[in-house]
N, C-alpha and C. Protein backbone atom coordinates (compact mmCIF):
# COMPACT_ATOMS: atom_id res chain seq x y z
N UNK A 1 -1.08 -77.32 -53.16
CA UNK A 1 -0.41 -76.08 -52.88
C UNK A 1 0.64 -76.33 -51.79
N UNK A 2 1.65 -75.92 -52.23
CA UNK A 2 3.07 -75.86 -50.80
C UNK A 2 2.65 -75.01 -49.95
N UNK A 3 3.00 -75.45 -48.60
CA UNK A 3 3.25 -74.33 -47.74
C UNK A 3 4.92 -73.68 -47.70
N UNK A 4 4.26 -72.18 -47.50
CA UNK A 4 6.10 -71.52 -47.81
C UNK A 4 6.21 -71.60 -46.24
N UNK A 5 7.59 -71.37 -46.99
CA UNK A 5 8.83 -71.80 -45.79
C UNK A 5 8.83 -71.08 -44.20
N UNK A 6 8.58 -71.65 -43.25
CA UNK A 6 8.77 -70.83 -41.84
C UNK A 6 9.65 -69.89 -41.69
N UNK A 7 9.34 -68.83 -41.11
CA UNK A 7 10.14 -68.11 -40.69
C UNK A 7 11.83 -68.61 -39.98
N UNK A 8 12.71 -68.25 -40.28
CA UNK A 8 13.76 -68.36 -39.53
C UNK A 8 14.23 -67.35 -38.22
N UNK A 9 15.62 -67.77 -37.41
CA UNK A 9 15.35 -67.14 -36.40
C UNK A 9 15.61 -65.44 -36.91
N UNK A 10 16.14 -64.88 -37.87
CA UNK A 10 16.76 -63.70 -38.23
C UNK A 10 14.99 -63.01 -38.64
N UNK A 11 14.42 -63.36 -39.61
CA UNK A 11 13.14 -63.50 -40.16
C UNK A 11 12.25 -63.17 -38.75
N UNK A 12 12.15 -64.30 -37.87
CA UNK A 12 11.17 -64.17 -36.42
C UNK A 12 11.36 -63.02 -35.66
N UNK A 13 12.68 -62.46 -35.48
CA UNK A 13 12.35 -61.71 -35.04
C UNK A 13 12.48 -60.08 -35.70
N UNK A 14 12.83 -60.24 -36.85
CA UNK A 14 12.16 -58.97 -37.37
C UNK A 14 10.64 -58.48 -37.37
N UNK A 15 10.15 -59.95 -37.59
CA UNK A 15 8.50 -59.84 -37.87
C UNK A 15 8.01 -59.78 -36.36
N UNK A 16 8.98 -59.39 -35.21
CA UNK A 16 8.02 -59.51 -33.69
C UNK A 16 8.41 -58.30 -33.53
N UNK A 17 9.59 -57.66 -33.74
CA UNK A 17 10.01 -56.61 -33.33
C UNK A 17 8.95 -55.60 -34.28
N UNK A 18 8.70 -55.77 -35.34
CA UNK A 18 8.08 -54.96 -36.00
C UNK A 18 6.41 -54.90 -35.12
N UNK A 19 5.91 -56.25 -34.94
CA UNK A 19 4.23 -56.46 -34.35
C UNK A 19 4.46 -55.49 -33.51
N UNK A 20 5.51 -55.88 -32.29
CA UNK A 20 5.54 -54.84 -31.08
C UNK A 20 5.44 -53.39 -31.19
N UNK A 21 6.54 -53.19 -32.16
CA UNK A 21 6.61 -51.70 -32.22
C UNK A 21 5.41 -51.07 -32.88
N UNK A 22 4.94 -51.75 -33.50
CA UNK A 22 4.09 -51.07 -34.36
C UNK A 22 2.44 -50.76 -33.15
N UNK A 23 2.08 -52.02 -33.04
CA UNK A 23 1.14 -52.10 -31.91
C UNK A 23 1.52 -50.64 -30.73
N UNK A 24 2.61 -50.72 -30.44
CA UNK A 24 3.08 -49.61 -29.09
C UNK A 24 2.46 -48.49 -29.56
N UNK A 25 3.39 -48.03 -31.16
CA UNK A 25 3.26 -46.43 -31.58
C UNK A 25 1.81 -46.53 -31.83
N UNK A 26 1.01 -47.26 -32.61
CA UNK A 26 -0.52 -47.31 -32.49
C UNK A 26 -1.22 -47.09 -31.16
N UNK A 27 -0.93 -47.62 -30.41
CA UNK A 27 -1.63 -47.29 -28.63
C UNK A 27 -1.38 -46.14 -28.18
N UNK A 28 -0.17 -45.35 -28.43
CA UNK A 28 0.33 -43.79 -28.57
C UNK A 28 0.12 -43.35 -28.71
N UNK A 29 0.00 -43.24 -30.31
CA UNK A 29 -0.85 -42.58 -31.16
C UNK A 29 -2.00 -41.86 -30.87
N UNK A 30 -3.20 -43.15 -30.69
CA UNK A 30 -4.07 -43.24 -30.34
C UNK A 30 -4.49 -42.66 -28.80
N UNK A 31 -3.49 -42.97 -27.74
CA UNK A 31 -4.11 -42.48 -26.70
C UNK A 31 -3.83 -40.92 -26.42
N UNK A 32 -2.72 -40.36 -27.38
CA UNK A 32 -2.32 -38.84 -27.34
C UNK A 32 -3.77 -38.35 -28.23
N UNK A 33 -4.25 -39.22 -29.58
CA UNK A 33 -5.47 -38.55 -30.25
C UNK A 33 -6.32 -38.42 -29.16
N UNK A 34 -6.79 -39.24 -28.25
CA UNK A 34 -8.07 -39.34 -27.93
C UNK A 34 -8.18 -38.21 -26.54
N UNK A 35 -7.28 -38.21 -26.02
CA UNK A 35 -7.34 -36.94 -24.71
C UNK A 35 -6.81 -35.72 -25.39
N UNK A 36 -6.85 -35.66 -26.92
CA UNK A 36 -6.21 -34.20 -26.91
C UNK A 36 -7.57 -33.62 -28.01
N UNK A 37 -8.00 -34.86 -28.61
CA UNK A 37 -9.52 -34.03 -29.31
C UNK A 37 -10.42 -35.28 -29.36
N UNK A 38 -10.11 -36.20 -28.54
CA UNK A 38 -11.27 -36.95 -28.63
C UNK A 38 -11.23 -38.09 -30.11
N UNK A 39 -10.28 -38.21 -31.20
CA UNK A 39 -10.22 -38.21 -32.28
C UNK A 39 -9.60 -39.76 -32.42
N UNK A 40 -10.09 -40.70 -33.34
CA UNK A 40 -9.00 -42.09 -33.10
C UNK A 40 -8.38 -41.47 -34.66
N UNK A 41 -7.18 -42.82 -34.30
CA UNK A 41 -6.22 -42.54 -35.81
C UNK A 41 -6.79 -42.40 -36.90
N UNK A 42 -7.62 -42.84 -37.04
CA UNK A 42 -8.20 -43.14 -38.71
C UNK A 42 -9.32 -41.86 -38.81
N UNK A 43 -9.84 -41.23 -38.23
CA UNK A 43 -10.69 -40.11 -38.24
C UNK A 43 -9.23 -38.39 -38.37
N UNK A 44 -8.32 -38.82 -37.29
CA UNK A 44 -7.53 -38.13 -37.57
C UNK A 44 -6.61 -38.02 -38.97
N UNK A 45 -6.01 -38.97 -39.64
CA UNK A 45 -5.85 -39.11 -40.72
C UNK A 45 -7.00 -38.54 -41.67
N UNK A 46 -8.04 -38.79 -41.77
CA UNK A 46 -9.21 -38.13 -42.58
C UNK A 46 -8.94 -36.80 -42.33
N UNK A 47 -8.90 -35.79 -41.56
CA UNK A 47 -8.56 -34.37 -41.34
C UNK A 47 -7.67 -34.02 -41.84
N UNK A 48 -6.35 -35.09 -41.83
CA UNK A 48 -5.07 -34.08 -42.23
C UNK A 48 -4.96 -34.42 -43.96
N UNK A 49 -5.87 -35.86 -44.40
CA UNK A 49 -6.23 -36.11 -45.94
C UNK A 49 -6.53 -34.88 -46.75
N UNK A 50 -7.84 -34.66 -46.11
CA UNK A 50 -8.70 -33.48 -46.07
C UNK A 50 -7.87 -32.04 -46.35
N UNK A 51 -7.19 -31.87 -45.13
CA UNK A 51 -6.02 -30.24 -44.78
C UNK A 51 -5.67 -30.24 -46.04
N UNK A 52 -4.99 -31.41 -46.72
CA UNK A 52 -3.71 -30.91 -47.97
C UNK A 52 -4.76 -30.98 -49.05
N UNK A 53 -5.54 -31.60 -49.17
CA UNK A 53 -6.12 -31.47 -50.58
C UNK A 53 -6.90 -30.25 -50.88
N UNK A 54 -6.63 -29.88 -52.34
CA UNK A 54 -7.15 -28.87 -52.94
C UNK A 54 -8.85 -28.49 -52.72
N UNK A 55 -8.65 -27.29 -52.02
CA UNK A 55 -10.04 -26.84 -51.62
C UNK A 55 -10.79 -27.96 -50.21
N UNK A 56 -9.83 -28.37 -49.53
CA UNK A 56 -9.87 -29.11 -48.47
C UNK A 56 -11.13 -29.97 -48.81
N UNK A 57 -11.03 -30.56 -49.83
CA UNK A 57 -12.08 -31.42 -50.02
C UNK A 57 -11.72 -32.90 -50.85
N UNK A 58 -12.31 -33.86 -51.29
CA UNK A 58 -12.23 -35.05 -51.92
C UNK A 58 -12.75 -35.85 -52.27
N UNK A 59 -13.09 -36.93 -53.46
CA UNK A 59 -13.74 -37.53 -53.82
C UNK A 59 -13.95 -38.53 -52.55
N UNK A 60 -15.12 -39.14 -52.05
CA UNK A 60 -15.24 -40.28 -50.85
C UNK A 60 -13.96 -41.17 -51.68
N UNK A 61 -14.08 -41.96 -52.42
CA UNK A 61 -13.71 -42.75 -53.31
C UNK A 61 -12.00 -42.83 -53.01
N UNK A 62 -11.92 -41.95 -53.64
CA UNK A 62 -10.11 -40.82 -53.03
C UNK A 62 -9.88 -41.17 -51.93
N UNK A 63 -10.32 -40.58 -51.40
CA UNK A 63 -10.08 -40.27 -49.23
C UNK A 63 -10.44 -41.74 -49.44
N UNK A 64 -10.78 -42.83 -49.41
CA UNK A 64 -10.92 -44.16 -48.88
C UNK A 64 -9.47 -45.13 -49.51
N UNK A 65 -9.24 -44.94 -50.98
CA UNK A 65 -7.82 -45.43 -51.09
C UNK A 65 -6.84 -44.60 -50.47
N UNK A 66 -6.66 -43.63 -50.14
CA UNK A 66 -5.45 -43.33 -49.41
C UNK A 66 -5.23 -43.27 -47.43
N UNK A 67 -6.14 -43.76 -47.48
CA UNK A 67 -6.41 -43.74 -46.14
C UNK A 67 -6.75 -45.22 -45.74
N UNK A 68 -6.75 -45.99 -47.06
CA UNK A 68 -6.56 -47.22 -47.19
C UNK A 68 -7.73 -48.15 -46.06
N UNK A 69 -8.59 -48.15 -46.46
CA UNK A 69 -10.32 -48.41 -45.55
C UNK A 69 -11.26 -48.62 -46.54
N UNK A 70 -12.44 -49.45 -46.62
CA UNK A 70 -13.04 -49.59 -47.10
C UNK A 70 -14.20 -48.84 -47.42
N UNK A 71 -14.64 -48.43 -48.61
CA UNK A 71 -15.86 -47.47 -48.41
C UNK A 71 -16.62 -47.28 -47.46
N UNK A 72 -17.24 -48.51 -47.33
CA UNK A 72 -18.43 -48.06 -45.99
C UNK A 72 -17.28 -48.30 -44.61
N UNK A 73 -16.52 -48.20 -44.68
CA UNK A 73 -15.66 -47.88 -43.49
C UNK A 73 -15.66 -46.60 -43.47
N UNK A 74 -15.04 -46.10 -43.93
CA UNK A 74 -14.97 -44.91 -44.76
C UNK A 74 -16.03 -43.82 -44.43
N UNK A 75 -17.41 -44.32 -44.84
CA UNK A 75 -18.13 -43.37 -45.05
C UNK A 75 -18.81 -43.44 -43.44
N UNK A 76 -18.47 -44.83 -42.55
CA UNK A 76 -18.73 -44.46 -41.25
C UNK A 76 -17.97 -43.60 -40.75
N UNK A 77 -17.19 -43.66 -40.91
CA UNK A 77 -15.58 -42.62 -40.16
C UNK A 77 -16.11 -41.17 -40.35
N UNK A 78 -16.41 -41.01 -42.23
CA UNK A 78 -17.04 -39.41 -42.12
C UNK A 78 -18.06 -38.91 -41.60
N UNK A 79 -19.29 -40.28 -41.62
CA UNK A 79 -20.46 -40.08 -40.76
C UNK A 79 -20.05 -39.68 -39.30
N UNK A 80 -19.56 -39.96 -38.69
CA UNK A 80 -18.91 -39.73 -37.41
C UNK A 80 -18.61 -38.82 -37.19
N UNK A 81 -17.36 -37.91 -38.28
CA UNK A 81 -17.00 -36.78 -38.07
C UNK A 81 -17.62 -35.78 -38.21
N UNK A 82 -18.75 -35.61 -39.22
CA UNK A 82 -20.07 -35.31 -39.55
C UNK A 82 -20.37 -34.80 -38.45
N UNK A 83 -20.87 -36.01 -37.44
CA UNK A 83 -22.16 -35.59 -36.54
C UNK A 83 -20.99 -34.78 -35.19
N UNK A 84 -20.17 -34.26 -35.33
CA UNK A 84 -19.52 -33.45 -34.40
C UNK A 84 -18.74 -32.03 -35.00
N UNK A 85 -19.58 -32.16 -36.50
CA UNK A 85 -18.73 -30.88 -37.04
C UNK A 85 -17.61 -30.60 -37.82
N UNK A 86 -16.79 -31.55 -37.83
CA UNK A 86 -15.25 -31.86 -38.07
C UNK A 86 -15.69 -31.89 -39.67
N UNK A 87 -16.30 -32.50 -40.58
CA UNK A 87 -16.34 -32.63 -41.91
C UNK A 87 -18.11 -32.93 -42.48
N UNK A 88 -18.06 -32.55 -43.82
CA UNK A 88 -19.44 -32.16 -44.06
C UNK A 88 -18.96 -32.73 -45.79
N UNK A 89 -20.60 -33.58 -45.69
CA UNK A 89 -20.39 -34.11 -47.42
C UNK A 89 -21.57 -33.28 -47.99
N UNK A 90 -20.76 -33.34 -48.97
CA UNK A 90 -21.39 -32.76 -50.70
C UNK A 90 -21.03 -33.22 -52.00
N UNK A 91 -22.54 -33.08 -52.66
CA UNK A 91 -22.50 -33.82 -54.02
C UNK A 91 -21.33 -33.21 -55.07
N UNK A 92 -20.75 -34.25 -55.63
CA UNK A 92 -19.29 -33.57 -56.29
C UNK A 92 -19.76 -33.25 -57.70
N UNK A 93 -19.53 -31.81 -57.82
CA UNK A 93 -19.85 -31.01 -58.79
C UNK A 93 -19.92 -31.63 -60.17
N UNK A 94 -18.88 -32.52 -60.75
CA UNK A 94 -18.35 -33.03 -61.77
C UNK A 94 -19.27 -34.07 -62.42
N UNK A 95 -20.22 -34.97 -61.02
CA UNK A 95 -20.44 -35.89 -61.01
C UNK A 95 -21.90 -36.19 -60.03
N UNK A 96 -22.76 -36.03 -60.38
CA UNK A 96 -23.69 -36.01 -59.54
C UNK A 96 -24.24 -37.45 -58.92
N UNK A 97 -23.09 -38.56 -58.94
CA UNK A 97 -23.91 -39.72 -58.28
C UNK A 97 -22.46 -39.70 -57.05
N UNK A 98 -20.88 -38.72 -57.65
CA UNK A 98 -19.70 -38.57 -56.61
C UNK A 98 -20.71 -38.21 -55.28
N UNK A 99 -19.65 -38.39 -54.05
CA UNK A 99 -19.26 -37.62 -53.01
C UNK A 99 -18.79 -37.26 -52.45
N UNK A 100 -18.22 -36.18 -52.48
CA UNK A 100 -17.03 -35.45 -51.73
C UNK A 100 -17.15 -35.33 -50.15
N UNK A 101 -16.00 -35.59 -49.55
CA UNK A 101 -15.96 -35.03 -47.92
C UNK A 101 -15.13 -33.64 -48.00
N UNK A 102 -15.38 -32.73 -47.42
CA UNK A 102 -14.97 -31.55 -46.94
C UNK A 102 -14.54 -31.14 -45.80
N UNK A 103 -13.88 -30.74 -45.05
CA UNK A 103 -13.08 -30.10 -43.96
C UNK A 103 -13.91 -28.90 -43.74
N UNK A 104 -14.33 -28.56 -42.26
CA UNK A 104 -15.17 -27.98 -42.09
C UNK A 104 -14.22 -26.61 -41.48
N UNK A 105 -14.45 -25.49 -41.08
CA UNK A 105 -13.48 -24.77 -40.46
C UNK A 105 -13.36 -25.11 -39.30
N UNK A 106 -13.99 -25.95 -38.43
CA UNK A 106 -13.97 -26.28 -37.65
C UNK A 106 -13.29 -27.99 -37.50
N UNK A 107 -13.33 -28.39 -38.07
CA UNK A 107 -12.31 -29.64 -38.36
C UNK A 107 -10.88 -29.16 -38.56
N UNK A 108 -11.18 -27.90 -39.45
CA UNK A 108 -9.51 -27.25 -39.27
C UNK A 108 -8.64 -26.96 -37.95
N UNK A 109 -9.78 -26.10 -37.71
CA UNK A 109 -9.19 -25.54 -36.23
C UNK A 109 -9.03 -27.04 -35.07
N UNK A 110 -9.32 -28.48 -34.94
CA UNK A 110 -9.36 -29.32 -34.58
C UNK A 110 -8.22 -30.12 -34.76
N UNK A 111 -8.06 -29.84 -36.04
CA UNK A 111 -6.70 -30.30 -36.40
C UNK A 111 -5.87 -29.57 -36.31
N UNK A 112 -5.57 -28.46 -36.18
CA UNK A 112 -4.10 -27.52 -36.15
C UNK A 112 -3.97 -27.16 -34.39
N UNK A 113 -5.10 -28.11 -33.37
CA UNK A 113 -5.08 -27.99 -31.88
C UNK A 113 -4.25 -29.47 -31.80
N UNK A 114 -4.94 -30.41 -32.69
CA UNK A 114 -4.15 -31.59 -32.36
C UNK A 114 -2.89 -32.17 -32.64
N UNK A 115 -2.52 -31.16 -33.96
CA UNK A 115 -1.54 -31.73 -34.49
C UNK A 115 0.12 -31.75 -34.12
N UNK A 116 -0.12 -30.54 -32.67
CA UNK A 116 1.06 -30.51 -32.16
C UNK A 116 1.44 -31.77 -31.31
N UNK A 117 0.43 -31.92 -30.53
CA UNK A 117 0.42 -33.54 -29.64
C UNK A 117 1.08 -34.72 -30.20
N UNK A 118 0.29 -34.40 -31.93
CA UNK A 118 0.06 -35.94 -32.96
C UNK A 118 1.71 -35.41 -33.13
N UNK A 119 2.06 -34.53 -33.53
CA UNK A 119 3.97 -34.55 -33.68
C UNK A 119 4.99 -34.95 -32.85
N UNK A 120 4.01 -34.45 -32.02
CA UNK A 120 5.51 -34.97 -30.36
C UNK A 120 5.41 -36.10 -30.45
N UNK A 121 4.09 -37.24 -30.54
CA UNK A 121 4.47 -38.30 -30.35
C UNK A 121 5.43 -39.14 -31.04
N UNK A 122 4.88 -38.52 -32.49
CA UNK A 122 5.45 -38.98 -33.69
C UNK A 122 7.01 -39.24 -33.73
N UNK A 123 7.47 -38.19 -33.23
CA UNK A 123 9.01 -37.69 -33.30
C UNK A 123 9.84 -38.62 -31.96
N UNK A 124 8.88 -38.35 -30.74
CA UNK A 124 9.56 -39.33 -29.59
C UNK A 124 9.23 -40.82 -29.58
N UNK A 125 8.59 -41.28 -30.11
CA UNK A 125 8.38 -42.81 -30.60
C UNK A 125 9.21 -43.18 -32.22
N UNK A 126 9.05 -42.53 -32.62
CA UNK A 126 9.55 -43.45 -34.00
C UNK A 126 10.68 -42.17 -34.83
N UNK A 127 10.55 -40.83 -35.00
CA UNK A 127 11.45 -40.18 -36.16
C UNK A 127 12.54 -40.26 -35.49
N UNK A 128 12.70 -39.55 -34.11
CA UNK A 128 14.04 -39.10 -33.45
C UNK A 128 15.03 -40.01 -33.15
N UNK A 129 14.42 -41.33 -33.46
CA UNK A 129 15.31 -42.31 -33.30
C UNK A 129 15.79 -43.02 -34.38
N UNK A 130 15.55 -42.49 -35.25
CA UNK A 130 16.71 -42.87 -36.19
C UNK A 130 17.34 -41.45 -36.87
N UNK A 131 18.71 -41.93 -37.63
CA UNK A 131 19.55 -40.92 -38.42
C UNK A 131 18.57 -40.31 -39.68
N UNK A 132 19.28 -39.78 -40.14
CA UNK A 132 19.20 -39.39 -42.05
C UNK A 132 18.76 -41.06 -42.72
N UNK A 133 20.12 -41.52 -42.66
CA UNK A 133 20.44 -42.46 -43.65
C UNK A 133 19.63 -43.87 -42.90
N UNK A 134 19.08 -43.66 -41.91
CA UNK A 134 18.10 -45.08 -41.03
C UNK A 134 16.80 -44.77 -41.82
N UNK A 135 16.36 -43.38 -41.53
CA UNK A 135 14.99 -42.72 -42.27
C UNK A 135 14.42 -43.48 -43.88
N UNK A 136 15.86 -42.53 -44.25
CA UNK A 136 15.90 -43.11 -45.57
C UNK A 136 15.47 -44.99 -45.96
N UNK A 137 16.28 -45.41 -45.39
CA UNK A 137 16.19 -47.01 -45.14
C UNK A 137 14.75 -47.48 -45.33
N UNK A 138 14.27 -46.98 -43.93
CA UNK A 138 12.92 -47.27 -43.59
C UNK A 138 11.60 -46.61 -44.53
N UNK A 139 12.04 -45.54 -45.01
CA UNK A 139 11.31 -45.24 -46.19
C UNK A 139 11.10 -46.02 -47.28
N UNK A 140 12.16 -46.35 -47.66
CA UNK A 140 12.10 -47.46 -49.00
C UNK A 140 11.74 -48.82 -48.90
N UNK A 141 12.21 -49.00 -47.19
CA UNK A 141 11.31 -50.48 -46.95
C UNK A 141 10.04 -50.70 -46.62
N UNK A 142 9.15 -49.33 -45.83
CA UNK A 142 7.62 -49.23 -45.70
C UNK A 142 6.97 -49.08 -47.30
N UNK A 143 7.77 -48.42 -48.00
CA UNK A 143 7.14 -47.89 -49.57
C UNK A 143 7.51 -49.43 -50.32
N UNK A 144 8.12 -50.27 -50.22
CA UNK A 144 8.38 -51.15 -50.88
C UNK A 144 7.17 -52.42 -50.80
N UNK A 145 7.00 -52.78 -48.92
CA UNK A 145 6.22 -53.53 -48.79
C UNK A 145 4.76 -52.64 -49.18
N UNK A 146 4.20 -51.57 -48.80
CA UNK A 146 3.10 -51.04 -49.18
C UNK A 146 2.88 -51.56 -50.94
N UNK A 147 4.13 -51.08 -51.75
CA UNK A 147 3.43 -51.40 -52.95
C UNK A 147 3.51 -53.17 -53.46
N UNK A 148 4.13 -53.78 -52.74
CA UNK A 148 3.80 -55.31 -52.71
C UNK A 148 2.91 -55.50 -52.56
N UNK A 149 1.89 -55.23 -51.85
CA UNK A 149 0.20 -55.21 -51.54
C UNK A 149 -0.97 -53.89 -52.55
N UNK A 150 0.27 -53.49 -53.28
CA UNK A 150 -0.58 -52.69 -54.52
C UNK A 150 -1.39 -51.92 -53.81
N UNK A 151 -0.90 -51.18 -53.21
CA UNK A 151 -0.57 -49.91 -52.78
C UNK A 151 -0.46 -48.56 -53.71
N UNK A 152 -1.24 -47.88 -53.49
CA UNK A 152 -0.33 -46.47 -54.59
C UNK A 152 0.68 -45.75 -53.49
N UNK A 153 1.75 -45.07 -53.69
CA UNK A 153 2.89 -45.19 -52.59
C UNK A 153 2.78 -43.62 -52.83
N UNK A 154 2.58 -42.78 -51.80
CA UNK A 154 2.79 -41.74 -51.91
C UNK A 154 4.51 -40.86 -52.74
N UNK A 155 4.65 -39.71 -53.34
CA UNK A 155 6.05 -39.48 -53.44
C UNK A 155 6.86 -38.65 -52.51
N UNK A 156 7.72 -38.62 -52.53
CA UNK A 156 9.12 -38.41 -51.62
C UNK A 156 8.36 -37.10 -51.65
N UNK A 157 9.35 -36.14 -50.27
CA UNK A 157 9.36 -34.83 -49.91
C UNK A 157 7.97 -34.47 -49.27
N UNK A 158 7.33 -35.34 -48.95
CA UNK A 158 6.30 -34.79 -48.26
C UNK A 158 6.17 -34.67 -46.85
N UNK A 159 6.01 -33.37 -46.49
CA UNK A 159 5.70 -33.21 -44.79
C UNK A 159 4.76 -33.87 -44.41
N UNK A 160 5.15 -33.50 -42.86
CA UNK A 160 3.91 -33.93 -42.23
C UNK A 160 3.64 -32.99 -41.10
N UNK A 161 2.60 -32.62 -41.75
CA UNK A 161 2.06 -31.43 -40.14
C UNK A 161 0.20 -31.77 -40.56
N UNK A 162 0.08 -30.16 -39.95
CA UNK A 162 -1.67 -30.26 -40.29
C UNK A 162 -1.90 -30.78 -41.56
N UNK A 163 -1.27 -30.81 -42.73
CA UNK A 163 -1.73 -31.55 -44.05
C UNK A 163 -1.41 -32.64 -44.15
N UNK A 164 -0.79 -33.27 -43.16
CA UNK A 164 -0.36 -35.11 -43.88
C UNK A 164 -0.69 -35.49 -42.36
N UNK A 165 -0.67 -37.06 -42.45
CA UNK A 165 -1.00 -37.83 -41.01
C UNK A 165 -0.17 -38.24 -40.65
């Protein structure tokens, strides 16, 4: 087997500038979730999964590919949210070996306290700094590499507030 080709200097530092930034807005992220409900990213994402889907609920199965985690990752994250109220499982009607996670009203109200925080950051770290046409850019290049790794890629026009992460 070859080894592929090293990075070059144009290549190096795209791929550092990206580690950095990405690492930063993650520590952000994260430290605006955790003093404003106690919540890390990936539990928060499960809430706002949760918010948009029909009847604020979802197959485990579902909520674990799009939130992109492994089942029993997954089903620790809901166990978690579980034992504080935020979301509550039930056997999925359709399917009696499914399991659905649900949004509790109280996971709601948790999320529509946090989600103003989770925006400011959002917007002063990473949206506000770019144009229209940068957005755009960066859309087609996060959606591009996502589905290189076979990815299902969400579609265009979707917000982001209490229903998206």
């Amino acid at each position: 087997m070859t080894e592929p080709p090293w990075l070059n200097a144009r290549e190096m530092d795209a791929w550092l500038a990206y580690l950095t930034a990405s690492h930063l807005l993650e520590r952000r992220i994260e430290e605006q979730l955790k003093a404003d409900s106690g919540l890390t990213h990936s539990q928060y994402e499960i809430l706002t999964r949760l918010s948009s889907a029909p009847g604020q609920r979802m197959r485990m199965t579902e909520l674990a590919r799009l939130v992109v985690v492994s089942k029993s990752g997954l089903t620790y994250q809901v166990g978690q949210l579980e034992k504080i109220g935020l979301v509550e499982r039930v056997s999925c009607p359709s399917d009696e070996r499914g399991v659905m996670a649900v949004l509790t009203g109280e996971g709601l109200r948790c999320l529509e306290k946090t989600a103003p925080g989770h925006l400011a950051v959002v917007r002063a770290f990473l949206i506000d700094h770019f144009g229209p046409d940068e957005l755009t850019s960066m859309t087609r290049i996060m959606r591009k590499v996502a589905s290189a790794m076979g990815a299902a890629v969400p579609p265009s026009g979707i917000s982001v507030g209490p229903g998206d992460g």
